[in-house]
PDB file of N, CA and C in Angstrom:
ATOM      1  N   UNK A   1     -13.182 -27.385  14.986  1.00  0.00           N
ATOM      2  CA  UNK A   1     -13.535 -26.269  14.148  1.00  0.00           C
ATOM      3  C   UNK A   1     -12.247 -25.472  13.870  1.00  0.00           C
ATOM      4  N   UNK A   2     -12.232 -25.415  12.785  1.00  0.00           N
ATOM      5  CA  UNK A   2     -11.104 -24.463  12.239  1.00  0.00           C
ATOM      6  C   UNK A   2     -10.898 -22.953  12.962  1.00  0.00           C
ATOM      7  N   UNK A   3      -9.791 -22.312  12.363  1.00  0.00           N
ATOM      8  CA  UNK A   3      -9.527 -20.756  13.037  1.00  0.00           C
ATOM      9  C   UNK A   3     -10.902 -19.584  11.972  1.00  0.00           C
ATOM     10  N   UNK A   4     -10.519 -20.348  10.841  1.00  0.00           N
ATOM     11  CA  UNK A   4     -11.705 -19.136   9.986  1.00  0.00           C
ATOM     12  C   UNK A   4     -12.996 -19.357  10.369  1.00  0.00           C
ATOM     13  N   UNK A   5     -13.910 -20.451  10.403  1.00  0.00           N
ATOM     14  CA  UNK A   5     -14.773 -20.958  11.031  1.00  0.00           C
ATOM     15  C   UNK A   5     -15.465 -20.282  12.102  1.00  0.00           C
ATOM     16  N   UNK A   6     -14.437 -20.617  13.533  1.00  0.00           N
ATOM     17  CA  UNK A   6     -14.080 -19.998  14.811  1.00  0.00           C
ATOM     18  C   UNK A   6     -14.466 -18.460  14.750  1.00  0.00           C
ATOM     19  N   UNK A   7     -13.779 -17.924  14.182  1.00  0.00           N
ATOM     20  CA  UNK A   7     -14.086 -15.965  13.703  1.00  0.00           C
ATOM     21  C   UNK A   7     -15.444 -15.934  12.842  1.00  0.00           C
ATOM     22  N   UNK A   8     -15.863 -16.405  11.911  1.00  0.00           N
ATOM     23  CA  UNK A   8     -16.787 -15.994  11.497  1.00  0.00           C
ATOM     24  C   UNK A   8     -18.018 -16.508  12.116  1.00  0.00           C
ATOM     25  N   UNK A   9     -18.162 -17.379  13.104  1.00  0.00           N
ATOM     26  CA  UNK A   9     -19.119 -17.714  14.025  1.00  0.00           C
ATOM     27  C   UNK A   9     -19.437 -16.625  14.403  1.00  0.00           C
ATOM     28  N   UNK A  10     -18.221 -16.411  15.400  1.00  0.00           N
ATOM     29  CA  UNK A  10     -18.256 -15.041  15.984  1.00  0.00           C
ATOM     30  C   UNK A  10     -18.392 -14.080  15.510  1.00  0.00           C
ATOM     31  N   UNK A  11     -18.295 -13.386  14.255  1.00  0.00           N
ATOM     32  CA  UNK A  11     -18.340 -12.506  13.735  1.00  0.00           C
ATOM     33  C   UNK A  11     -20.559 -12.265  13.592  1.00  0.00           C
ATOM     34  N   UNK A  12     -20.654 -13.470  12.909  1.00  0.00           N
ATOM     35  CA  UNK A  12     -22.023 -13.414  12.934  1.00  0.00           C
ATOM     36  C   UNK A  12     -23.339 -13.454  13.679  1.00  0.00           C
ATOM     37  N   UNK A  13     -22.287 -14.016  14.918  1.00  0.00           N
ATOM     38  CA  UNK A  13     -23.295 -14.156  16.346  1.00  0.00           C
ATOM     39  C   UNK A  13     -23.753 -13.201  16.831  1.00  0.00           C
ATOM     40  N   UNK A  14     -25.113 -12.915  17.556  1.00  0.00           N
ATOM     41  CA  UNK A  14     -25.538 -11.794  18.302  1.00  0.00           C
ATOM     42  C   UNK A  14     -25.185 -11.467  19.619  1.00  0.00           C
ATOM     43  N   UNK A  15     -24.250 -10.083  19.916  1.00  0.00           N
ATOM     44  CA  UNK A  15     -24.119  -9.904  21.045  1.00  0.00           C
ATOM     45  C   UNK A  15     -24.955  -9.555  22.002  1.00  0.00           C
ATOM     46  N   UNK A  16     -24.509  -9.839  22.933  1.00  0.00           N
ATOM     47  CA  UNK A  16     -25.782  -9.706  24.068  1.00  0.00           C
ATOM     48  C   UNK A  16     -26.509  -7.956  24.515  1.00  0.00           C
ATOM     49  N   UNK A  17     -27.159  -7.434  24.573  1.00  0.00           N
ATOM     50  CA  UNK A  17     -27.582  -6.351  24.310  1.00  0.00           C
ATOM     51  C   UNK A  17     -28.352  -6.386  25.906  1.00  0.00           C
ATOM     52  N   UNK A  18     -27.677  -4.706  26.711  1.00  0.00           N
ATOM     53  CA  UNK A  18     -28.543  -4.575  27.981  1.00  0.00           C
ATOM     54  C   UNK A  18     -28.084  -3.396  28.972  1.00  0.00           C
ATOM     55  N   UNK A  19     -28.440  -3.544  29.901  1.00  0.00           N
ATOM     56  CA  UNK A  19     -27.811  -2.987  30.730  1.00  0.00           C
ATOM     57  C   UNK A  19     -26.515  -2.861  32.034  1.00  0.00           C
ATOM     58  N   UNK A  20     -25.158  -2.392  31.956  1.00  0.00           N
ATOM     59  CA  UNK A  20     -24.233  -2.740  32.574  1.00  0.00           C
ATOM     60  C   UNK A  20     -24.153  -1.647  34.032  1.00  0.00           C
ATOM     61  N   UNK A  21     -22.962  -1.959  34.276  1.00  0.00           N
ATOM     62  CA  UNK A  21     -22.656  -1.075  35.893  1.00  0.00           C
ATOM     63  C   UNK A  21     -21.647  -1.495  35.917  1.00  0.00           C
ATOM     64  N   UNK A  22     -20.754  -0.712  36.499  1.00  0.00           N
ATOM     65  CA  UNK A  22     -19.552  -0.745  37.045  1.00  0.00           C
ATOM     66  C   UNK A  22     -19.200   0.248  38.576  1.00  0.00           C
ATOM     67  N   UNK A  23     -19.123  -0.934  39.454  1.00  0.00           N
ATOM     68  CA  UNK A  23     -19.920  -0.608  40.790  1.00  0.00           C
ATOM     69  C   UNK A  23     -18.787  -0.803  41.641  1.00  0.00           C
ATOM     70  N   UNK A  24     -18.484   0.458  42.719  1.00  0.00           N
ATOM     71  CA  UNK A  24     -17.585   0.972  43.493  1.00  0.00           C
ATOM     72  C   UNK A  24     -17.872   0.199  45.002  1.00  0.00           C
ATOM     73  N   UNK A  25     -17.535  -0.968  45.193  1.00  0.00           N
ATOM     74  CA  UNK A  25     -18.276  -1.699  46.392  1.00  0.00           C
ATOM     75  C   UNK A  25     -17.578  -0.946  47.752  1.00  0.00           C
ATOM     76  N   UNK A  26     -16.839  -0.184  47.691  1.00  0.00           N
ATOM     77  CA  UNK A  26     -16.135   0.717  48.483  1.00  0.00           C
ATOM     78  C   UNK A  26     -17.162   1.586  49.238  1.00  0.00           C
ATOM     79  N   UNK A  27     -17.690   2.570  48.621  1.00  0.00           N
ATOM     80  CA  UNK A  27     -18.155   3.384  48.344  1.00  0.00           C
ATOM     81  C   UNK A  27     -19.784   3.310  47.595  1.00  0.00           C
ATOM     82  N   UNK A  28     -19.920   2.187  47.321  1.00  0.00           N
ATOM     83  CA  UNK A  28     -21.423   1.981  47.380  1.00  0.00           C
ATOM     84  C   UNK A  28     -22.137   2.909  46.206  1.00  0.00           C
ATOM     85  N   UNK A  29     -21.105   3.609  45.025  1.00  0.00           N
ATOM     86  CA  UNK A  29     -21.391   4.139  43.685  1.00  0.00           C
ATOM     87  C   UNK A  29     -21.603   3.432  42.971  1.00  0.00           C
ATOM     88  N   UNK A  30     -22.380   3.673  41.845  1.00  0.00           N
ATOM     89  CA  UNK A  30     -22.324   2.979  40.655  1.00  0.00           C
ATOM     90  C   UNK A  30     -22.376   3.814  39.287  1.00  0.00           C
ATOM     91  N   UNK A  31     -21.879   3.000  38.179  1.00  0.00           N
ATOM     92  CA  UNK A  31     -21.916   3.953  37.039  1.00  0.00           C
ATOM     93  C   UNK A  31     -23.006   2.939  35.883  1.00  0.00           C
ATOM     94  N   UNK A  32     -23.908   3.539  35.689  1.00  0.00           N
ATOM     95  CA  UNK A  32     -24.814   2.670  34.835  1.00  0.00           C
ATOM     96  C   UNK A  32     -25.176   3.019  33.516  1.00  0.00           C
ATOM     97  N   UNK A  33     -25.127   2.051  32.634  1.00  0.00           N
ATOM     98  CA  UNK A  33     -25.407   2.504  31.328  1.00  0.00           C
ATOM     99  C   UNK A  33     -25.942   1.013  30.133  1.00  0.00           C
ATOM    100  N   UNK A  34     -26.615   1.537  29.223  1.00  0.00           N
ATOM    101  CA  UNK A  34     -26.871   0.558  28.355  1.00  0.00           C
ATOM    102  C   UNK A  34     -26.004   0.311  27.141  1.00  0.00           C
ATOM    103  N   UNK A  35     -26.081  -0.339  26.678  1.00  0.00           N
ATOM    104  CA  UNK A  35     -25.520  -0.938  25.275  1.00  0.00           C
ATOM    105  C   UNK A  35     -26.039  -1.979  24.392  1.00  0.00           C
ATOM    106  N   UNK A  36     -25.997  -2.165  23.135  1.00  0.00           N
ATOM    107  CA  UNK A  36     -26.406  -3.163  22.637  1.00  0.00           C
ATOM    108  C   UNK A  36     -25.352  -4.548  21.986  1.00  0.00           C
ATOM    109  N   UNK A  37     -24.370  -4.259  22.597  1.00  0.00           N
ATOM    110  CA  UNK A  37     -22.691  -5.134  22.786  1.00  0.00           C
ATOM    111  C   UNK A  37     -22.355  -5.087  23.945  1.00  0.00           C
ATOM    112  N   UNK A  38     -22.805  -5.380  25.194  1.00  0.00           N
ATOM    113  CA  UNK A  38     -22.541  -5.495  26.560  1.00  0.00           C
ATOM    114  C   UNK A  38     -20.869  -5.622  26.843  1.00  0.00           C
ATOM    115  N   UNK A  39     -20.580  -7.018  25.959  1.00  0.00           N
ATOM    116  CA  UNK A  39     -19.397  -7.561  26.389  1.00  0.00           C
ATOM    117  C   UNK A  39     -17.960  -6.350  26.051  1.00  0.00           C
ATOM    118  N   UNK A  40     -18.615  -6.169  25.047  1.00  0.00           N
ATOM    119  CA  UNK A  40     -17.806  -4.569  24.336  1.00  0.00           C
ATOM    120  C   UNK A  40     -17.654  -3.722  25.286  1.00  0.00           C
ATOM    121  N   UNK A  41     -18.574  -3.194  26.121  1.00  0.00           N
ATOM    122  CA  UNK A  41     -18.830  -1.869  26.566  1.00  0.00           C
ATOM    123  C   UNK A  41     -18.204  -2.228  27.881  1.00  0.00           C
ATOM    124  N   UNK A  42     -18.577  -3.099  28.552  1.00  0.00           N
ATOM    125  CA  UNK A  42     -17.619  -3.500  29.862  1.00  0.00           C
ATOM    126  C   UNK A  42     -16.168  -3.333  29.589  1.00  0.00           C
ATOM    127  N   UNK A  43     -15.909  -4.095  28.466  1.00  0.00           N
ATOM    128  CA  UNK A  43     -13.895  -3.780  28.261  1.00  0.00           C
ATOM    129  C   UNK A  43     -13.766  -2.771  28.007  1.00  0.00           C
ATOM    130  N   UNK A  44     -14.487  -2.276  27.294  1.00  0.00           N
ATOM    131  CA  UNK A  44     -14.418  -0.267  27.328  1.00  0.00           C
ATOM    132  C   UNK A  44     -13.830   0.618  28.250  1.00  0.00           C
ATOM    133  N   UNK A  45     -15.429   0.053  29.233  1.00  0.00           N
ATOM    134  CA  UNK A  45     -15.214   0.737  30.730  1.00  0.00           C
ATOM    135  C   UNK A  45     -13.618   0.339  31.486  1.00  0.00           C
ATOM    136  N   UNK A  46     -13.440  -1.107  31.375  1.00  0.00           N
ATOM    137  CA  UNK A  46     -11.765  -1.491  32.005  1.00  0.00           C
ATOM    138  C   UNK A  46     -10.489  -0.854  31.632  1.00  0.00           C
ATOM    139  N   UNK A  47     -10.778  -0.864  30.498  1.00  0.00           N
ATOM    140  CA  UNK A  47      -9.687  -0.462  29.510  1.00  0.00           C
ATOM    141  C   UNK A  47      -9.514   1.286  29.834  1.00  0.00           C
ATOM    142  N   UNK A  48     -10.752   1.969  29.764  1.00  0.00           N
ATOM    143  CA  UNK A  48     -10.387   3.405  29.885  1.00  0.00           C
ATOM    144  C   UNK A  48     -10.174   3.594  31.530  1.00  0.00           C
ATOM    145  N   UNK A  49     -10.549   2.719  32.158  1.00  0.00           N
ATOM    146  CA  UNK A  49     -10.185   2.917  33.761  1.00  0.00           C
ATOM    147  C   UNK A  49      -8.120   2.672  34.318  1.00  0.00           C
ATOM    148  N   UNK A  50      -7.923   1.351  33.332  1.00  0.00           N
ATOM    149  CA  UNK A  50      -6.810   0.942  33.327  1.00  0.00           C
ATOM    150  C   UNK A  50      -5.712   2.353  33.015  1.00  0.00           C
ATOM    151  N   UNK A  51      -6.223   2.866  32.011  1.00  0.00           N
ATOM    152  CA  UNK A  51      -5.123   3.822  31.093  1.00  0.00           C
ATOM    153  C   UNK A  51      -5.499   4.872  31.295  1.00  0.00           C
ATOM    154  N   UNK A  52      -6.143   4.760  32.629  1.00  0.00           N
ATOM    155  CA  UNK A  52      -6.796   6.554  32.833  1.00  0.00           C
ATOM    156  C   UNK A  52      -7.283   7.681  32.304  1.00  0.00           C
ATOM    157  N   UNK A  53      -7.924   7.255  31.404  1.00  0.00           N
ATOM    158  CA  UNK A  53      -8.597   7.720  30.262  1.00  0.00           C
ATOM    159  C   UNK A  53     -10.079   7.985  30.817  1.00  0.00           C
ATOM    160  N   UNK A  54     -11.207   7.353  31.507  1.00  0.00           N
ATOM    161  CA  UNK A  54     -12.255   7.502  31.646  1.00  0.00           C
ATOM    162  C   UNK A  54     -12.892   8.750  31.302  1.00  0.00           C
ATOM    163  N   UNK A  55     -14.149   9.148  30.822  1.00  0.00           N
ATOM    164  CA  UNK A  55     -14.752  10.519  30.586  1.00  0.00           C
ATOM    165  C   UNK A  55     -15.448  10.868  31.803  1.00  0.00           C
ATOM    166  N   UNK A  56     -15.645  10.112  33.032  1.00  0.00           N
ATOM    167  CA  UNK A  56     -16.087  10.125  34.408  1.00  0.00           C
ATOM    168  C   UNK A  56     -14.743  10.458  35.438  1.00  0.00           C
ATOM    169  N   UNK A  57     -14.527  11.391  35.548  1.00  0.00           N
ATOM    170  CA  UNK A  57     -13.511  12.038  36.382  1.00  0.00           C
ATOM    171  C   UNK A  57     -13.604  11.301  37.720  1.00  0.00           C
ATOM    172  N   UNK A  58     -14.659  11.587  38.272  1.00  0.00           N
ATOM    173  CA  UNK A  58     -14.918  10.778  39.802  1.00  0.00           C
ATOM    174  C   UNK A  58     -14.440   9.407  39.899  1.00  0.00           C
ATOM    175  N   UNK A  59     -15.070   8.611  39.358  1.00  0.00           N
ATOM    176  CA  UNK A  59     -15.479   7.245  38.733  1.00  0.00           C
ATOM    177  C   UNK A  59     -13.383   6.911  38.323  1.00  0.00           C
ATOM    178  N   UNK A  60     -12.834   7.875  37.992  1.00  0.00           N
ATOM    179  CA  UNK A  60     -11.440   7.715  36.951  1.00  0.00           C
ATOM    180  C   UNK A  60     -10.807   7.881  39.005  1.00  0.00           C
ATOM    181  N   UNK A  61     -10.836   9.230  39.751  1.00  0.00           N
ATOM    182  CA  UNK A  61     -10.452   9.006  41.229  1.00  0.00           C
ATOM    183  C   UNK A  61     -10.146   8.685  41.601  1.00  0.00           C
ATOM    184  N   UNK A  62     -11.784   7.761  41.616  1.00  0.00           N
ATOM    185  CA  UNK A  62     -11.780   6.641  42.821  1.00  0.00           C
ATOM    186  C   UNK A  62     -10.869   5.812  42.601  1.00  0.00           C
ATOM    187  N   UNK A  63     -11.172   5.012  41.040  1.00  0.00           N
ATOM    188  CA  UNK A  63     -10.278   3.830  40.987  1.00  0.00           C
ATOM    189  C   UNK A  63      -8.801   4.259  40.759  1.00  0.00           C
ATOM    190  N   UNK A  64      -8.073   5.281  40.854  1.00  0.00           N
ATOM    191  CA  UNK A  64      -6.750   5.148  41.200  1.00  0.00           C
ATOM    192  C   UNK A  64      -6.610   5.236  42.803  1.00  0.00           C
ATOM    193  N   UNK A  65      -7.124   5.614  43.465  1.00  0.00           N
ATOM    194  CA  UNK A  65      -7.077   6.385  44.864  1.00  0.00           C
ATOM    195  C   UNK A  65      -7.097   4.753  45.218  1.00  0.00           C
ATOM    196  N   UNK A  66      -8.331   3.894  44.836  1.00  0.00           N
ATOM    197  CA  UNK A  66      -8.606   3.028  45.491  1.00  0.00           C
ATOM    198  C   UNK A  66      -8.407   1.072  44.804  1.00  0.00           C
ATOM    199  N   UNK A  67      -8.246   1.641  43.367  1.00  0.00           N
ATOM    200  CA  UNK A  67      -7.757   0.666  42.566  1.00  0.00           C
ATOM    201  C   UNK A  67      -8.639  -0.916  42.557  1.00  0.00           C
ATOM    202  N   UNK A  68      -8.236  -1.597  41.282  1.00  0.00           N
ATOM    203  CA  UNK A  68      -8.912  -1.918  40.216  1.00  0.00           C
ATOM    204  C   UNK A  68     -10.214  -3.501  41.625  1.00  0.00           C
ATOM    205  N   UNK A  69      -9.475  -4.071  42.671  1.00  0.00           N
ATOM    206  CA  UNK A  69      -9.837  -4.786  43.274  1.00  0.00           C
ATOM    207  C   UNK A  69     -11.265  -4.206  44.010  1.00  0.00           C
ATOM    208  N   UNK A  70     -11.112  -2.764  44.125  1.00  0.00           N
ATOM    209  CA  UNK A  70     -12.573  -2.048  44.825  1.00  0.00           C
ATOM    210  C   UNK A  70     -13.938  -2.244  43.971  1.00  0.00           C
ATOM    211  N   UNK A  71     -13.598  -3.153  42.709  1.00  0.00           N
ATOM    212  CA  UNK A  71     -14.510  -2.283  41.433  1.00  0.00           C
ATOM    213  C   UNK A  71     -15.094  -3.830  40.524  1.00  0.00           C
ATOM    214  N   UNK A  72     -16.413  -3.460  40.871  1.00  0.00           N
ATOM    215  CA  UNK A  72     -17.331  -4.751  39.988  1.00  0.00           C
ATOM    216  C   UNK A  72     -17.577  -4.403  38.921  1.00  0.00           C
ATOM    217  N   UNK A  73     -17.557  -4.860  37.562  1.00  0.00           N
ATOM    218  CA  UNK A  73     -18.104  -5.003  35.930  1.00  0.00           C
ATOM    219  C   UNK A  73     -18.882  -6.070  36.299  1.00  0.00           C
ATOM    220  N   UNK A  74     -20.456  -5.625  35.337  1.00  0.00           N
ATOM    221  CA  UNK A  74     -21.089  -6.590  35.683  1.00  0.00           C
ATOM    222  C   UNK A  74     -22.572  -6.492  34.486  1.00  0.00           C
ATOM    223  N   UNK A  75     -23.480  -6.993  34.275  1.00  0.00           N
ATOM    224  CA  UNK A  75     -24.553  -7.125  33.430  1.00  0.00           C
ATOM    225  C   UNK A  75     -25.639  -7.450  34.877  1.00  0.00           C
ATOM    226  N   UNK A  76     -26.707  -6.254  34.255  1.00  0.00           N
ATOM    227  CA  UNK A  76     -27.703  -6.219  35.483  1.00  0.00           C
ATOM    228  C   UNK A  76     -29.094  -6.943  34.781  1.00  0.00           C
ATOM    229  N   UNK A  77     -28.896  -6.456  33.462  1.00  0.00           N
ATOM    230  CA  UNK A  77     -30.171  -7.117  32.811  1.00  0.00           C
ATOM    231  C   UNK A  77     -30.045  -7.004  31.163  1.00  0.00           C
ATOM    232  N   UNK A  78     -30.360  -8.296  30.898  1.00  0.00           N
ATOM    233  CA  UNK A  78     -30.339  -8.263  29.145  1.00  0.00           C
ATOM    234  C   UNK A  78     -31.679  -8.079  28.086  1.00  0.00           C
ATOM    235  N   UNK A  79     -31.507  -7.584  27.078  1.00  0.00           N
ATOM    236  CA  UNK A  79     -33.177  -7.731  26.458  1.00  0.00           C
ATOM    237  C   UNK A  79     -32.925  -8.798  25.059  1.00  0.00           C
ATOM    238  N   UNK A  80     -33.726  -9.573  24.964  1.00  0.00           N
ATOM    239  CA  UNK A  80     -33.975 -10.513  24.170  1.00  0.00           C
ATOM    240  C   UNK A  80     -33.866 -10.133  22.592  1.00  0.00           C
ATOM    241  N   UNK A  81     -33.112 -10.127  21.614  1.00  0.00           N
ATOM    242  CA  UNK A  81     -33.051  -9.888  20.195  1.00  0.00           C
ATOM    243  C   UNK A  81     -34.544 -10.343  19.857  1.00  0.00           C
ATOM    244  N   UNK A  82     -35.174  -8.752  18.929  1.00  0.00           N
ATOM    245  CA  UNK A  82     -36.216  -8.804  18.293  1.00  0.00           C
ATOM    246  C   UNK A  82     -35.644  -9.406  16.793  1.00  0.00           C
ATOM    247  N   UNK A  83     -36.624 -10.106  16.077  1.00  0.00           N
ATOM    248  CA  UNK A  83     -36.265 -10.560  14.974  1.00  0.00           C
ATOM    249  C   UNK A  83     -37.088  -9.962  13.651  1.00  0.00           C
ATOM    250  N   UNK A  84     -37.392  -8.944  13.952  1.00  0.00           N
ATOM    251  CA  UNK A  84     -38.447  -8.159  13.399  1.00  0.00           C
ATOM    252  C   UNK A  84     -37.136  -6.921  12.490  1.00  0.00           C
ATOM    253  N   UNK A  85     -37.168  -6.873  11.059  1.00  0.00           N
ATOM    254  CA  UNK A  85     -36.599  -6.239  10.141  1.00  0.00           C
ATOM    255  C   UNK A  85     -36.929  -4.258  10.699  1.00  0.00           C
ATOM    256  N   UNK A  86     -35.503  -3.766  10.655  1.00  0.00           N
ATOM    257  CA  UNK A  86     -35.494  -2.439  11.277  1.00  0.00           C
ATOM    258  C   UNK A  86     -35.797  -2.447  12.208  1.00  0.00           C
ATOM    259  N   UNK A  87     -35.710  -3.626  13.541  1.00  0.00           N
ATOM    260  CA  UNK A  87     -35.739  -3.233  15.350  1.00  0.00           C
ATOM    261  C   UNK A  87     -34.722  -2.280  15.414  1.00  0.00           C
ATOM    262  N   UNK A  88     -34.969  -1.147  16.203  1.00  0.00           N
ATOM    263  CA  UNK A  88     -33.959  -0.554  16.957  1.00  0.00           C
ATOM    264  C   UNK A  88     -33.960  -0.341  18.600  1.00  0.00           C
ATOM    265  N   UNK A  89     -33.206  -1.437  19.103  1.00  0.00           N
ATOM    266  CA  UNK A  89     -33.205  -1.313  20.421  1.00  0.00           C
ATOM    267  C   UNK A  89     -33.504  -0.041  21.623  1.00  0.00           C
ATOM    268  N   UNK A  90     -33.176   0.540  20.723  1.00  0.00           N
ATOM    269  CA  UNK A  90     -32.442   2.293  21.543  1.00  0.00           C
ATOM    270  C   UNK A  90     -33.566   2.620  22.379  1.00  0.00           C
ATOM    271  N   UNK A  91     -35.138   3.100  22.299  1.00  0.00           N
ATOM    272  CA  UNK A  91     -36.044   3.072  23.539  1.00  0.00           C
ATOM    273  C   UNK A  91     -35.680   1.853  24.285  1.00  0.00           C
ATOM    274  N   UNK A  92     -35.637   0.679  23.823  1.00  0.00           N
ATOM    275  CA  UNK A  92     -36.100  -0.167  24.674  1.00  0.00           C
ATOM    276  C   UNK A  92     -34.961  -0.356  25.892  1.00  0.00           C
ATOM    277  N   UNK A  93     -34.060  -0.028  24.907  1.00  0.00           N
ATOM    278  CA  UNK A  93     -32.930   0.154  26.076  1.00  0.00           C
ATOM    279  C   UNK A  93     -32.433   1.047  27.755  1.00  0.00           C
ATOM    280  N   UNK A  94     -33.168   2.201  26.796  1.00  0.00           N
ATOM    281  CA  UNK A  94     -33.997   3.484  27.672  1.00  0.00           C
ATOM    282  C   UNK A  94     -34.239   3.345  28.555  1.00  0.00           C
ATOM    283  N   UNK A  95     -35.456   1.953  28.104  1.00  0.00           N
ATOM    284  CA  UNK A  95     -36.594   2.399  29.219  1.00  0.00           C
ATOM    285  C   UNK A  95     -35.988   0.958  30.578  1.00  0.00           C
ATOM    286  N   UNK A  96     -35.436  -0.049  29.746  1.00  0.00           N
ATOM    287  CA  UNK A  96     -34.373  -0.765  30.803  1.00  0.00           C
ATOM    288  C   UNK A  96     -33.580   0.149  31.851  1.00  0.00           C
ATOM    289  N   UNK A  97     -32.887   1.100  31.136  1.00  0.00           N
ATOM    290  CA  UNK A  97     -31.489   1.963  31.841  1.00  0.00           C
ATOM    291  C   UNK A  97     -32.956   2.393  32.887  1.00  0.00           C
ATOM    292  N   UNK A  98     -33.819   3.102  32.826  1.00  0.00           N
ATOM    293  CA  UNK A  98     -34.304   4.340  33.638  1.00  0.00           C
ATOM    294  C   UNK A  98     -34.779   3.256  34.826  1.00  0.00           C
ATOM    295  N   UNK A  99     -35.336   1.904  34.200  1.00  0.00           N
ATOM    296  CA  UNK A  99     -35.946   0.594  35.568  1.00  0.00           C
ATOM    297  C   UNK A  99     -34.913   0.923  36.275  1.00  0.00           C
ATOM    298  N   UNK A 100     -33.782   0.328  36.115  1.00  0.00           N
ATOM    299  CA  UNK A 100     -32.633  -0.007  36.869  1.00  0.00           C
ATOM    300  C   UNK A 100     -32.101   1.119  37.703  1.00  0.00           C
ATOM    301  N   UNK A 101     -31.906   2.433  37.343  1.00  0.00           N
ATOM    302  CA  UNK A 101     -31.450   3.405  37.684  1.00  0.00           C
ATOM    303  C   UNK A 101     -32.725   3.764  39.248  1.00  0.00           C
ATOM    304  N   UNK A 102     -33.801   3.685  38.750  1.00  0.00           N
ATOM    305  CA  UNK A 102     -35.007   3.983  39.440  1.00  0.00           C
ATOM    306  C   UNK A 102     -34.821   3.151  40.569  1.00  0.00           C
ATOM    307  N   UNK A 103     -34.341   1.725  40.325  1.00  0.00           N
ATOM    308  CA  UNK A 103     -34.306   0.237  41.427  1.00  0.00           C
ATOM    309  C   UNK A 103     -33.058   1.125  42.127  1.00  0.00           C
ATOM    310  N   UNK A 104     -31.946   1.090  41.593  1.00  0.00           N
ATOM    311  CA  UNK A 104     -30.515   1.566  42.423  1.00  0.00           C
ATOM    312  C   UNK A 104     -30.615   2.698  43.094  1.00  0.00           C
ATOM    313  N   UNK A 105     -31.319   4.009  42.678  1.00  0.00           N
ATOM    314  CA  UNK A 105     -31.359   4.951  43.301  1.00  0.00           C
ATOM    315  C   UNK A 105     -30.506   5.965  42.523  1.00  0.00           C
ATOM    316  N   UNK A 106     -29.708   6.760  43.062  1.00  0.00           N
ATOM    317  CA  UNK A 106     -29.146   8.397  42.306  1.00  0.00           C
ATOM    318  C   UNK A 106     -27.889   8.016  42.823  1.00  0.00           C
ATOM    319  N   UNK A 107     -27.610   7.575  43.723  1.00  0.00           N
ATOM    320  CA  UNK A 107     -25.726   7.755  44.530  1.00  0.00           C
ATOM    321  C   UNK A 107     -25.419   7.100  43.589  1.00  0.00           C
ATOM    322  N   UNK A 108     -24.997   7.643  42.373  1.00  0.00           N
ATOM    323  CA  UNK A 108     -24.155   7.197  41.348  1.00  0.00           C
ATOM    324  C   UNK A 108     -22.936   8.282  40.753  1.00  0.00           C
ATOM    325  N   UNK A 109     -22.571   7.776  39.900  1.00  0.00           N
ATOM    326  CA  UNK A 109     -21.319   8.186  38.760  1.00  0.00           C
ATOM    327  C   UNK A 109     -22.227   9.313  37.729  1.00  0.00           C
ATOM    328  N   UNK A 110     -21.913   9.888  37.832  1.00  0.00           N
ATOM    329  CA  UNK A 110     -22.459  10.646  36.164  1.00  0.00           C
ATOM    330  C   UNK A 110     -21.399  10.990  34.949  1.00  0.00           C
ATOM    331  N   UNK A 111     -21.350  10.580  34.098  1.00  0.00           N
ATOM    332  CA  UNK A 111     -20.699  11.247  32.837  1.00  0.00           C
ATOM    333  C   UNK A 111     -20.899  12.472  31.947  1.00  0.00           C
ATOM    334  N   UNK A 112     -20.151  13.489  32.125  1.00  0.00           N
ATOM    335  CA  UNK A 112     -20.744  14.530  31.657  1.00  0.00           C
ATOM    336  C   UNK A 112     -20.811  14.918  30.117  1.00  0.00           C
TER     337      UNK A 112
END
């Protein structure tokens, strides 16, 4: 397969849509959140941790105090693409984030 090919596959493919964490195995925190580009939102989270940028001060801390080896990126649960014209994920995503949050408990990260 060609290079243009290659990109516009990708370009047209559906990203995976769900719920992530980025989890302080140190310290037994987690920072949880949804998205509907998972793979996106994880390099997000790396990237603003890397360059010390994070909008989570704590969460930004830890990982210098304790650095990048203390710290899991990860996908906890995905939701299945509706094929139904005008789906908008956004409750459904919701109501994923609040399961998960509810399963993990509160000793987490908050973003203010």
């Amino acid at each position: 397969m060609d290079r243009k090919a290659s990109i516009r596959q990708y370009k047209e493919s559906r990203r995976p849509m769900g719920v992530w964490r980025v989890h302080n195995t140190v310290a037994d925190r987690s920072l949880l959140g949804s998205s509907v580009d998972l793979p996106s939102m994880l390099n997000r989270q790396q990237s603003q941790l890397r360059f010390g940028g994070h909008p989570c001060r704590q969460l930004q801390e830890d990982w210098n105090r304790l650095g990048p080896a203390a710290f899991v990126f990860e996908v906890l649960d995905t939701l299945k693409p509706v094929d139904e014209s005008g789906y908008d994920p956004a409750e459904d995503l919701r109501v994923l984030l609040d399961l998960w949050k509810e399963r993990l408990g509160t000793s987490g990260y908050r973003v203010p």
